[in-house]
C-alpha atoms as a PDB file:
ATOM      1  CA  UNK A   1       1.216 167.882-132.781  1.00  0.00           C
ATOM      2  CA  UNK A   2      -1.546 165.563-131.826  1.00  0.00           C
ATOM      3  CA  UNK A   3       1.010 162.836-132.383  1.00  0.00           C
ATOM      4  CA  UNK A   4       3.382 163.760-129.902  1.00  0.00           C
ATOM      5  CA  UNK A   5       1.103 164.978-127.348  1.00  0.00           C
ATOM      6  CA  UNK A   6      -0.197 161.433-127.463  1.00  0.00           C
ATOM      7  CA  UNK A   7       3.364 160.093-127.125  1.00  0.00           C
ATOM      8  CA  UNK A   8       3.891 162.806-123.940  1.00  0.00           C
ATOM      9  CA  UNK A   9       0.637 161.029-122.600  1.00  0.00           C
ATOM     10  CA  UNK A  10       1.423 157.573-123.311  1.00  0.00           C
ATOM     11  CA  UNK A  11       5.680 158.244-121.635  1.00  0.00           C
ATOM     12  CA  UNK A  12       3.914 160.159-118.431  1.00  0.00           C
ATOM     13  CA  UNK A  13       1.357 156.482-117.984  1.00  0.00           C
ATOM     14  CA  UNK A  14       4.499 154.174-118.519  1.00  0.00           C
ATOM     15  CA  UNK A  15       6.757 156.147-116.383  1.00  0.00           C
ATOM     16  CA  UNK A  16       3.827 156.325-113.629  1.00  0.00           C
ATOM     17  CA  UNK A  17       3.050 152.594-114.093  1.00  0.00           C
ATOM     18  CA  UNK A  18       6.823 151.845-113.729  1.00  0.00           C
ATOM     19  CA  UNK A  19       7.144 154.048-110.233  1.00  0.00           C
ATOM     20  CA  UNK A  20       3.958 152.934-108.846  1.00  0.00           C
ATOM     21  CA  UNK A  21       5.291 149.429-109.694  1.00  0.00           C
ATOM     22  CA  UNK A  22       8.434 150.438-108.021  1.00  0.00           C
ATOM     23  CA  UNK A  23       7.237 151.463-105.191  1.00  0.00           C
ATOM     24  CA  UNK A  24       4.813 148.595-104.619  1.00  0.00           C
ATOM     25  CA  UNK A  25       7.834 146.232-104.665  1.00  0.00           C
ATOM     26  CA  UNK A  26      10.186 148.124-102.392  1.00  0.00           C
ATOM     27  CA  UNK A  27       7.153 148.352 -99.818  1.00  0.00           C
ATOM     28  CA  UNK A  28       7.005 144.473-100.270  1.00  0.00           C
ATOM     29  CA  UNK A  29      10.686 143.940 -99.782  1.00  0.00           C
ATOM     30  CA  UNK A  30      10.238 146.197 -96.368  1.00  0.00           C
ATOM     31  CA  UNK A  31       7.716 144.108 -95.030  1.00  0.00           C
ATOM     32  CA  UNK A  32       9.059 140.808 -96.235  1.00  0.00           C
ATOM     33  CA  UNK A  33      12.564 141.819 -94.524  1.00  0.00           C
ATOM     34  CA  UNK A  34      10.470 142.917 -91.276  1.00  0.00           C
ATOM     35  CA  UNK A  35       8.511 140.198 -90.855  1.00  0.00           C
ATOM     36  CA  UNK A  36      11.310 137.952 -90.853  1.00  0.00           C
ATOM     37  CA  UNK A  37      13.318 140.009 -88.393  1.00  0.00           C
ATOM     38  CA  UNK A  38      10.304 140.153 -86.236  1.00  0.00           C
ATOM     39  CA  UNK A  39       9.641 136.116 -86.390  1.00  0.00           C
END
C-alpha cells in the first residue's frame, strides 16, 4: 500500500511538473507571437 501511494504521489508531481511546464511554454509562445506582431 505504501508502495503505490508513493507511486500516486510521485504520477500527481510528474503530471503537475509536465502542465506547469506546459503552460509556461504556451504563455511564451503567446508573447513571443505578440511581440512580433506588435514590432
Amino acid at each position: 500500500m505504501f508502495q503505490t501511494t508513493w507511486q500516486l504521489a510521485m504520477l500527481k508531481k510528474y503530471l503537475e511538473e509536465k502542465a506547469e511546464g506546459y503552460l509556461l511554454s504556451n504563455r511564451h509562445m503567446k508573447k513571443k507571437k505578440n511581440s512580433n506582431g506588435n514590432s
